[in-house]
N, C-alpha and C. Protein backbone atom coordinates (compact mmCIF):
# COMPACT_ATOMS: atom_id res chain seq x y z
N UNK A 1 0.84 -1.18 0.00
CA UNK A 1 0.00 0.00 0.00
C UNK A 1 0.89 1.24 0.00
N UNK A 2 0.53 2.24 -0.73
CA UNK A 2 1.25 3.54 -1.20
C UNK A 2 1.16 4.09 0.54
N UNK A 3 1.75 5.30 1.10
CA UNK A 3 1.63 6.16 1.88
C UNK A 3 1.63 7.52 1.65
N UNK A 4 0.81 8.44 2.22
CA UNK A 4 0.64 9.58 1.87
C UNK A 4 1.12 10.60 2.82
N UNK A 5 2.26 11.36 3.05
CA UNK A 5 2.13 12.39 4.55
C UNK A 5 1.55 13.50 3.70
N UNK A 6 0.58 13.95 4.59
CA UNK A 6 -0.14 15.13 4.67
C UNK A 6 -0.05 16.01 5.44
N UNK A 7 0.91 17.50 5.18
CA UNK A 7 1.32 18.54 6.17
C UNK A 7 0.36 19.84 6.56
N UNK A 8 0.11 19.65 7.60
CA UNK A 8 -0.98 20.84 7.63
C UNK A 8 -0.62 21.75 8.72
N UNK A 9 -1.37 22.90 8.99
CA UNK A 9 -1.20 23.99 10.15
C UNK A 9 -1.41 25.48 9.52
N UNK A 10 -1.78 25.92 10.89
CA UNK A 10 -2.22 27.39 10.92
C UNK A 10 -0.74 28.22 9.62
N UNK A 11 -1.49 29.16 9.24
CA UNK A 11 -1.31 30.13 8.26
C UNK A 11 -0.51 29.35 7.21
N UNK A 12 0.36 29.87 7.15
CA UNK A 12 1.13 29.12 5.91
C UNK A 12 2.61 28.06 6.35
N UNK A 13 2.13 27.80 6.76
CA UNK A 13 3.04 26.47 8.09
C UNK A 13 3.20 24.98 6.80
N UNK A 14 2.04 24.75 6.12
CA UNK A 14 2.41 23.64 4.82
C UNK A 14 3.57 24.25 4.09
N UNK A 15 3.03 25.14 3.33
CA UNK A 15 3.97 25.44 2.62
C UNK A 15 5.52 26.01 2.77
N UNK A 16 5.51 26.22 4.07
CA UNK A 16 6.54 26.89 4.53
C UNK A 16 7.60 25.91 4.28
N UNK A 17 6.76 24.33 5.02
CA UNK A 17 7.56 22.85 5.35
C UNK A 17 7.71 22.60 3.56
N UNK A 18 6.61 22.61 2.66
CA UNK A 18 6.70 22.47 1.51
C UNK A 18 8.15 22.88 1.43
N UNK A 19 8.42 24.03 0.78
CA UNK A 19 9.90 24.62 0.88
C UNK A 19 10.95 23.98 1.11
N UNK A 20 11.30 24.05 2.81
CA UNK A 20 12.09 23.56 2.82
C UNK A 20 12.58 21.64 2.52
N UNK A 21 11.37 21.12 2.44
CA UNK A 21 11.36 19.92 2.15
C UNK A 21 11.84 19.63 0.54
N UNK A 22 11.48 20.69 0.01
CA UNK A 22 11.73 20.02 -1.44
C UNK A 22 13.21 20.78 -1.94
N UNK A 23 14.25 22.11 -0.77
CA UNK A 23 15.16 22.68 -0.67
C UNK A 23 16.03 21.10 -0.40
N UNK A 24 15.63 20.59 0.81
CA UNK A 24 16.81 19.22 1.43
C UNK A 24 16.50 18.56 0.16
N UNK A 25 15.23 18.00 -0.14
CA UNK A 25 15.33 16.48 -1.10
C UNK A 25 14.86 16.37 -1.83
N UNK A 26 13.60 17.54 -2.85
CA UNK A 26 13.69 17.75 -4.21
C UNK A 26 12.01 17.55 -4.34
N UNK A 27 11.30 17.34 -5.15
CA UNK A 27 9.58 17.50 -5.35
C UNK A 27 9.26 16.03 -4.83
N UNK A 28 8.48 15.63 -3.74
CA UNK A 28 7.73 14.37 -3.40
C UNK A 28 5.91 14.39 -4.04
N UNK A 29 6.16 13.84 -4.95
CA UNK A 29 4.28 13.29 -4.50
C UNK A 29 3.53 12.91 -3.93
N UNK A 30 4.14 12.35 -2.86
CA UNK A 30 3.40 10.99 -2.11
C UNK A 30 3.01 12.33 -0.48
N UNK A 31 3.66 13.78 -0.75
CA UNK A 31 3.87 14.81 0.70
C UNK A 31 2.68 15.72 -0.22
N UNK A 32 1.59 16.02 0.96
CA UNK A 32 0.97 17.08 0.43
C UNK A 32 0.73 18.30 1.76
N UNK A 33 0.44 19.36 1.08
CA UNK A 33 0.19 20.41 1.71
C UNK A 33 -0.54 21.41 2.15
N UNK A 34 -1.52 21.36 3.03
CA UNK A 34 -2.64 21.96 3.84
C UNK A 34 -2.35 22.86 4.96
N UNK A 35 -2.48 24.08 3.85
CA UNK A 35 -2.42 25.60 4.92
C UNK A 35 -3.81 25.63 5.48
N UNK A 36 -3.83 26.09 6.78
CA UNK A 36 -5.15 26.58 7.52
C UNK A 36 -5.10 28.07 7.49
N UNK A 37 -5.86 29.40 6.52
CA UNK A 37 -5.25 30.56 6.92
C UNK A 37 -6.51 30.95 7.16
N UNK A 38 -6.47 32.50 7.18
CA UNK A 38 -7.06 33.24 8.45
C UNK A 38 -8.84 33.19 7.95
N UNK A 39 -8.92 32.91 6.37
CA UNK A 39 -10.50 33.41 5.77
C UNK A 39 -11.36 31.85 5.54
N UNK A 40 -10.53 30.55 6.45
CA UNK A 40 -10.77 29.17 6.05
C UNK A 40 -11.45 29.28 7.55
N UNK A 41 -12.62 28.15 7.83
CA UNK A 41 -13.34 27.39 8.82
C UNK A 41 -12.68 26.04 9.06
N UNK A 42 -12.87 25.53 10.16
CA UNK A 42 -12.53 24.04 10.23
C UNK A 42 -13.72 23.53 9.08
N UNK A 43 -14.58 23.63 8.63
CA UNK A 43 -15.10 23.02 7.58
C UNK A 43 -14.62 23.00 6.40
N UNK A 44 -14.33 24.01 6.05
CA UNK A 44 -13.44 24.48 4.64
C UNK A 44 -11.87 23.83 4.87
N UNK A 45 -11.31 23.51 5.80
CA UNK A 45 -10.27 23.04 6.42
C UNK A 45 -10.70 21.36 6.15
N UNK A 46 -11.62 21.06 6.64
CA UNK A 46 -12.04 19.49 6.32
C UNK A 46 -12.07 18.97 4.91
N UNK A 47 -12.50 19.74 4.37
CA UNK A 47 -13.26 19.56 2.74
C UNK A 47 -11.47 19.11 2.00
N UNK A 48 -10.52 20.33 2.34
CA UNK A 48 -9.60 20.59 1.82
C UNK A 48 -8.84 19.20 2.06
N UNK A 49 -8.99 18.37 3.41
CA UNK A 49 -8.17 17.33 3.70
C UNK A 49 -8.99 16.34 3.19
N UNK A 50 -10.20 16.14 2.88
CA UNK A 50 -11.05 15.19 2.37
C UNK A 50 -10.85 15.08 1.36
N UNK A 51 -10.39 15.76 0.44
CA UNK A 51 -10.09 16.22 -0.76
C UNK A 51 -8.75 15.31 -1.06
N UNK A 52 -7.61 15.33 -0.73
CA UNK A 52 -6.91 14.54 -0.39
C UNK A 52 -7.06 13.37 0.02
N UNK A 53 -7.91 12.93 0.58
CA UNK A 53 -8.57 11.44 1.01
C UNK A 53 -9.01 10.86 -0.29
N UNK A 54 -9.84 11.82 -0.49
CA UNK A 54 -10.66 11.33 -2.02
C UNK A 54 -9.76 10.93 -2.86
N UNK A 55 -8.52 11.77 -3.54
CA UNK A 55 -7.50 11.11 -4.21
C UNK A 55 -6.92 10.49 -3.94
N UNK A 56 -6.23 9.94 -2.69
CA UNK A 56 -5.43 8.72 -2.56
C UNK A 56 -6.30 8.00 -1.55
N UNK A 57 -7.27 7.15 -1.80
CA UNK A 57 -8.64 6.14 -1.43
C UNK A 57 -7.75 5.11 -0.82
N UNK A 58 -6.66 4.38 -1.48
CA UNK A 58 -6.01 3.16 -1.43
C UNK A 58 -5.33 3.82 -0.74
N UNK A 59 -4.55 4.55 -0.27
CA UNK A 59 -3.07 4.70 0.13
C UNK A 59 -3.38 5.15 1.47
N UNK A 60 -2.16 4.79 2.68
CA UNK A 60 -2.26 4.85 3.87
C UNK A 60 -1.74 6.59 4.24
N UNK A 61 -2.80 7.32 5.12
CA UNK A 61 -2.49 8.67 5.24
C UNK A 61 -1.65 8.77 6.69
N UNK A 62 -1.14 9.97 6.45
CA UNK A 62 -0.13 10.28 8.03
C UNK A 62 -0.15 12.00 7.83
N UNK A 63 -1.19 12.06 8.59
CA UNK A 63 -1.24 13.54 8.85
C UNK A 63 -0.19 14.32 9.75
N UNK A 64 0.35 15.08 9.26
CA UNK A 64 1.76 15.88 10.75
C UNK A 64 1.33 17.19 10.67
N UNK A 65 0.57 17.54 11.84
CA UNK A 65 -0.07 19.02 11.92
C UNK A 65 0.84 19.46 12.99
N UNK A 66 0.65 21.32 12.68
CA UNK A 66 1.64 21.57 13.62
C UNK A 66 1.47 21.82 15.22
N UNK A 67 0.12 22.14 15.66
CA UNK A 67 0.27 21.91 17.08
C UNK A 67 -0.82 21.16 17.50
N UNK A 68 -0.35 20.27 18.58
CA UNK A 68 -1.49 19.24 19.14
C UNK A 68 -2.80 20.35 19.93
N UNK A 69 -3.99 19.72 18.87
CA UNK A 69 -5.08 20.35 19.68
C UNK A 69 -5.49 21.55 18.82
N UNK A 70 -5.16 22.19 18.07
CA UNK A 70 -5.03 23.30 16.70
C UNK A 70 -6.33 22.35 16.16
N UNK A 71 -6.74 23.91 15.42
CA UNK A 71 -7.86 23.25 14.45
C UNK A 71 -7.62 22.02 13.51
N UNK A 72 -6.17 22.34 12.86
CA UNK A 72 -5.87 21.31 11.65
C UNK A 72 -5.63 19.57 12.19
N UNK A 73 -5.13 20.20 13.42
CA UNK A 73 -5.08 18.63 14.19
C UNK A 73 -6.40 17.74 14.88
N UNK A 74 -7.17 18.71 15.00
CA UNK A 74 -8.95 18.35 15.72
C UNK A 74 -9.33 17.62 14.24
N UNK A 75 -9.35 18.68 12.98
CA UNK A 75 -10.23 17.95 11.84
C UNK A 75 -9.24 16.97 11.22
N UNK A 76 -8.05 16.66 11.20
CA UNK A 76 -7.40 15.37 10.96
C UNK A 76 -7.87 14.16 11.74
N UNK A 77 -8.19 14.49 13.21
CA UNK A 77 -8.87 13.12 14.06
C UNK A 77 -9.71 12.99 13.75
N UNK A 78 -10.63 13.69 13.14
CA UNK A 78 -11.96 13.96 13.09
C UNK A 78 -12.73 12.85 11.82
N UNK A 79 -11.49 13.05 10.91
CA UNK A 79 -11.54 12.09 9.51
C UNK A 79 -11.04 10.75 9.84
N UNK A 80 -9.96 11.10 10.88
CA UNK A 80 -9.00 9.28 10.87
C UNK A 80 -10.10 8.65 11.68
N UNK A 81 -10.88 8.50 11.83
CA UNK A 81 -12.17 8.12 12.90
C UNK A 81 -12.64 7.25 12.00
N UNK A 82 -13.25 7.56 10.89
CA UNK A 82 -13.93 7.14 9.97
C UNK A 82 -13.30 6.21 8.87
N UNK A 83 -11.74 6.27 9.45
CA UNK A 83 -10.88 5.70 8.24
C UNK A 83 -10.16 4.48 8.84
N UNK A 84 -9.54 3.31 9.15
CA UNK A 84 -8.07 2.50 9.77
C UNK A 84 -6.82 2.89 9.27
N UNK A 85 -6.82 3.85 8.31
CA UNK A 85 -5.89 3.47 7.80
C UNK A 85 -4.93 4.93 7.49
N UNK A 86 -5.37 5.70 8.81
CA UNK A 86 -5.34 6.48 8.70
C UNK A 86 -4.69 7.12 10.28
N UNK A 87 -3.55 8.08 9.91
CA UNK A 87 -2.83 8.35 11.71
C UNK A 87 -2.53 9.94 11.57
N UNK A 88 -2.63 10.10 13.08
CA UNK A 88 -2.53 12.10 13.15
C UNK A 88 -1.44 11.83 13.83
N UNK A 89 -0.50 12.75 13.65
CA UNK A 89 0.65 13.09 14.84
C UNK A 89 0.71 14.71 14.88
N UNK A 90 1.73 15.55 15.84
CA UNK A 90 1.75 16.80 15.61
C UNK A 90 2.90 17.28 16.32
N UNK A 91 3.32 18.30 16.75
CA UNK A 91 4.62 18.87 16.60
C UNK A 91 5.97 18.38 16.33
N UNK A 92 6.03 17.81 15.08
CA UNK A 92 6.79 17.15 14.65
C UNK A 92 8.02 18.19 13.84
N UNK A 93 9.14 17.77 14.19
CA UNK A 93 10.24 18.80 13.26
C UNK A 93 10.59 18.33 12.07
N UNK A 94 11.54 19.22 10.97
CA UNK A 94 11.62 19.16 9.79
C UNK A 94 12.39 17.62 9.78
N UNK A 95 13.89 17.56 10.37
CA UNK A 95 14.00 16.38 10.07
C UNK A 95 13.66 15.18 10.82
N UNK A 96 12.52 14.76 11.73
CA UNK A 96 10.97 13.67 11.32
C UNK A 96 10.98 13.96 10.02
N UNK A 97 10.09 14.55 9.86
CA UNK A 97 9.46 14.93 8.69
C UNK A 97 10.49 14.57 7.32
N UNK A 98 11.84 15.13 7.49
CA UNK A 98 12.14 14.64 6.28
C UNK A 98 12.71 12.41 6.29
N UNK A 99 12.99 12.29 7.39
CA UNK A 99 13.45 10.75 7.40
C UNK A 99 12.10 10.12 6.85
N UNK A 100 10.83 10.51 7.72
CA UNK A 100 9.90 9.86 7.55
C UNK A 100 9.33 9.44 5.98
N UNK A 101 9.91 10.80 4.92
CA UNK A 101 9.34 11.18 3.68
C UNK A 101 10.69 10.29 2.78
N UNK A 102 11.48 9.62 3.66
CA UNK A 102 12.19 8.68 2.98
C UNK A 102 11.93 7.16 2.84
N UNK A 103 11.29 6.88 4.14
CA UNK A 103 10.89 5.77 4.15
C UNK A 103 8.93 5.47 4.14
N UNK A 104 8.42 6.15 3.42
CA UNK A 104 6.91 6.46 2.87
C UNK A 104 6.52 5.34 2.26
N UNK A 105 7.17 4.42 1.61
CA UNK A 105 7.34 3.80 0.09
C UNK A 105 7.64 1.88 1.58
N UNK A 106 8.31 1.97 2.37
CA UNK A 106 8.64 1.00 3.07
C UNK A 106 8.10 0.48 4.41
N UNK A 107 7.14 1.22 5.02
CA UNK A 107 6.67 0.62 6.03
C UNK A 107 4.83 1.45 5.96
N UNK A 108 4.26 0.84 7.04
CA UNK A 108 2.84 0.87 7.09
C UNK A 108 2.62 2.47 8.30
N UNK A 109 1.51 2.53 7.40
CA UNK A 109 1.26 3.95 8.02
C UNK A 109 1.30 3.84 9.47
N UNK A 110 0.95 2.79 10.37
CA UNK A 110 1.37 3.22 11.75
C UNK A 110 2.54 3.22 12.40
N UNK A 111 3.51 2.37 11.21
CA UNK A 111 5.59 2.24 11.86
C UNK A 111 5.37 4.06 11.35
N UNK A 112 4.73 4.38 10.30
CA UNK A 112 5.46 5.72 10.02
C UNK A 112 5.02 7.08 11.14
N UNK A 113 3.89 6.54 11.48
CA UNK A 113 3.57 7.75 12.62
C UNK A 113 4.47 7.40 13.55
N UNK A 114 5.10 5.88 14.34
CA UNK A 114 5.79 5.70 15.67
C UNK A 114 7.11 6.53 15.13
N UNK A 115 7.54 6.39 13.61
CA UNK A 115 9.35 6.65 13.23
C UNK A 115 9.22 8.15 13.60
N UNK A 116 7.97 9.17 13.14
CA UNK A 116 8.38 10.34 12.74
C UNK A 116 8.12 10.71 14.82
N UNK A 117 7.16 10.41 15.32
CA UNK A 117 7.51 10.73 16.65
C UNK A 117 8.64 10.81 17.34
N UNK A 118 9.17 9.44 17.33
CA UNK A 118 10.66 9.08 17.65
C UNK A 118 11.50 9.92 17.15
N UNK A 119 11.66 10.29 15.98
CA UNK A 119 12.71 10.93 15.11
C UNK A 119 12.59 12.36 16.25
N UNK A 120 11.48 12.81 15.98
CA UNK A 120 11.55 14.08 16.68
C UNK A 120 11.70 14.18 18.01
N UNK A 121 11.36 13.24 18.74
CA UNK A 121 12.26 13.17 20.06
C UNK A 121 13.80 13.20 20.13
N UNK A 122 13.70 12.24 19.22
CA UNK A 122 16.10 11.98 19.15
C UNK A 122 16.48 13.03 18.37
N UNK A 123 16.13 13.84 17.49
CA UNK A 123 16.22 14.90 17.20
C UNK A 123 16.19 16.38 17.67
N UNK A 124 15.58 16.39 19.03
CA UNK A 124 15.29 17.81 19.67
C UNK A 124 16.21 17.58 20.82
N UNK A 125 17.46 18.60 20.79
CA UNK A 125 18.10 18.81 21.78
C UNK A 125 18.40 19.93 22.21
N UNK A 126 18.79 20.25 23.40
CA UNK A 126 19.43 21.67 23.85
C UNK A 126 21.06 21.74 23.60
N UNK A 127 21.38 22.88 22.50
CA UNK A 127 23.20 22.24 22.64
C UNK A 127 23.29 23.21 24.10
N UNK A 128 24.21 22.93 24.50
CA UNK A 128 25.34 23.27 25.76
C UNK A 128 26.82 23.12 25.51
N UNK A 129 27.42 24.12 25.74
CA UNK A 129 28.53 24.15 25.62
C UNK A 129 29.24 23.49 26.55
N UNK A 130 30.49 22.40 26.71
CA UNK A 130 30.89 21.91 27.81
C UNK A 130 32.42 22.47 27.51
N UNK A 131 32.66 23.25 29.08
CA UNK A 131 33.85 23.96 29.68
C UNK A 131 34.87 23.06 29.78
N UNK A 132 35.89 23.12 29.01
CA UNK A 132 37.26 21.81 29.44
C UNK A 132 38.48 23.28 30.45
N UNK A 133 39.09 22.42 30.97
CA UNK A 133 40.03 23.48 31.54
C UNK A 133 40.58 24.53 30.77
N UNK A 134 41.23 25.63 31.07
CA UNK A 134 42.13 26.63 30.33
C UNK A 134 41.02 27.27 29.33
N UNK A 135 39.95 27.19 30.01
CA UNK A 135 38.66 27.67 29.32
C UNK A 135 38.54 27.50 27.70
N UNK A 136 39.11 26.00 27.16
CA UNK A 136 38.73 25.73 26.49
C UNK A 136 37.37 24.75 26.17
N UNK A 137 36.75 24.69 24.79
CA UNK A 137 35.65 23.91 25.34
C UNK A 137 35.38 22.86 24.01
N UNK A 138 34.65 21.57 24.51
CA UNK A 138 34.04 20.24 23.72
C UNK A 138 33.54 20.88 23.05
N UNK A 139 33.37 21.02 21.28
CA UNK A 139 31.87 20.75 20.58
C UNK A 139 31.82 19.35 20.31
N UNK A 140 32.76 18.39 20.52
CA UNK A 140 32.41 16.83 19.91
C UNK A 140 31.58 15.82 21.01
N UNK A 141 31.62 16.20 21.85
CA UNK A 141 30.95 15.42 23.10
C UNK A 141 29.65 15.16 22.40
N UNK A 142 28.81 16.01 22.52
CA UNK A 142 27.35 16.15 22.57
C UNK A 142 26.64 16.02 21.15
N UNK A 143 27.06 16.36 20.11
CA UNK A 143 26.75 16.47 19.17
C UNK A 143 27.16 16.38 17.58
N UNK A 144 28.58 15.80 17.79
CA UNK A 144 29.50 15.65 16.57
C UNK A 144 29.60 16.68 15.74
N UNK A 145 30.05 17.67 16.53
CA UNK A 145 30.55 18.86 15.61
C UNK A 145 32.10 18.47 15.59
């Protein structure tokens, strides 16, 4: 079965990810993009992601909205209800988002919602600088600089 990620969020938050997604790794089909802006309803917001449903019928969806609890993330649950085959996640960072849009094609829409969660956990860190004596300091410790 094909997989579909579907990027959505307030104002222009798709396309923004659009951008830089196709800046790292070039035009995807299988990634689509759902802005929520200021003159749209969560209905007009629904239609727009249904719309997307409607064209890929067969293929497993993975919605990544940008904040848990946001309109775009309420009407993504709102559809996966009605669907199996179908998963919401949300504050997910670019690279989730981009590992996940590598392996789309290789695992089932629910390994791809657990990878892109995960990713963005092992992915979000605080750097810190660590102090070595003679006030010199590590960048290789923490982060392989």
């Amino acid at each position: 079965m094909e997989n579909i990620l579907v990027v959505s969020g307030h104002g222009k938050y798709a396309t923004s990810i659009k951008s830089t997604l196709e800046f790292l790794a070039g035009k995807n089909d299988e990634i689509k993009y759902i802005d929520f802006m200021q003159e749209d309803t969560d209905i007009t917001l629904k239609c727009k992601m249904q719309k997307v449903l409607d064209e890929n019928i067969d293929s497993g969806i993975l919605f990544v909205c940008d904040i848990l609890g946001g309109t775009p993330f309420k009407c993504a649950v709102e559809l996966s209800i009605l669907k199996n085959n179908i998963e919401v996640v949300a504050g997910c960072n670019i690279g989730s988002m981009l590992e996940t849009s590598f392996n789309l094609g290789s695992l089932d829409v629910s390994e791809l919602a657990d990878l892109i969660v995960a990713s963005s956990i092992k992915s979000t860190i605080r750097f810190k600088l660590n102090a070595l004596p003679n006030n010199e300091h590590d960048l290789e410790s923490d982060i392989g600089i």
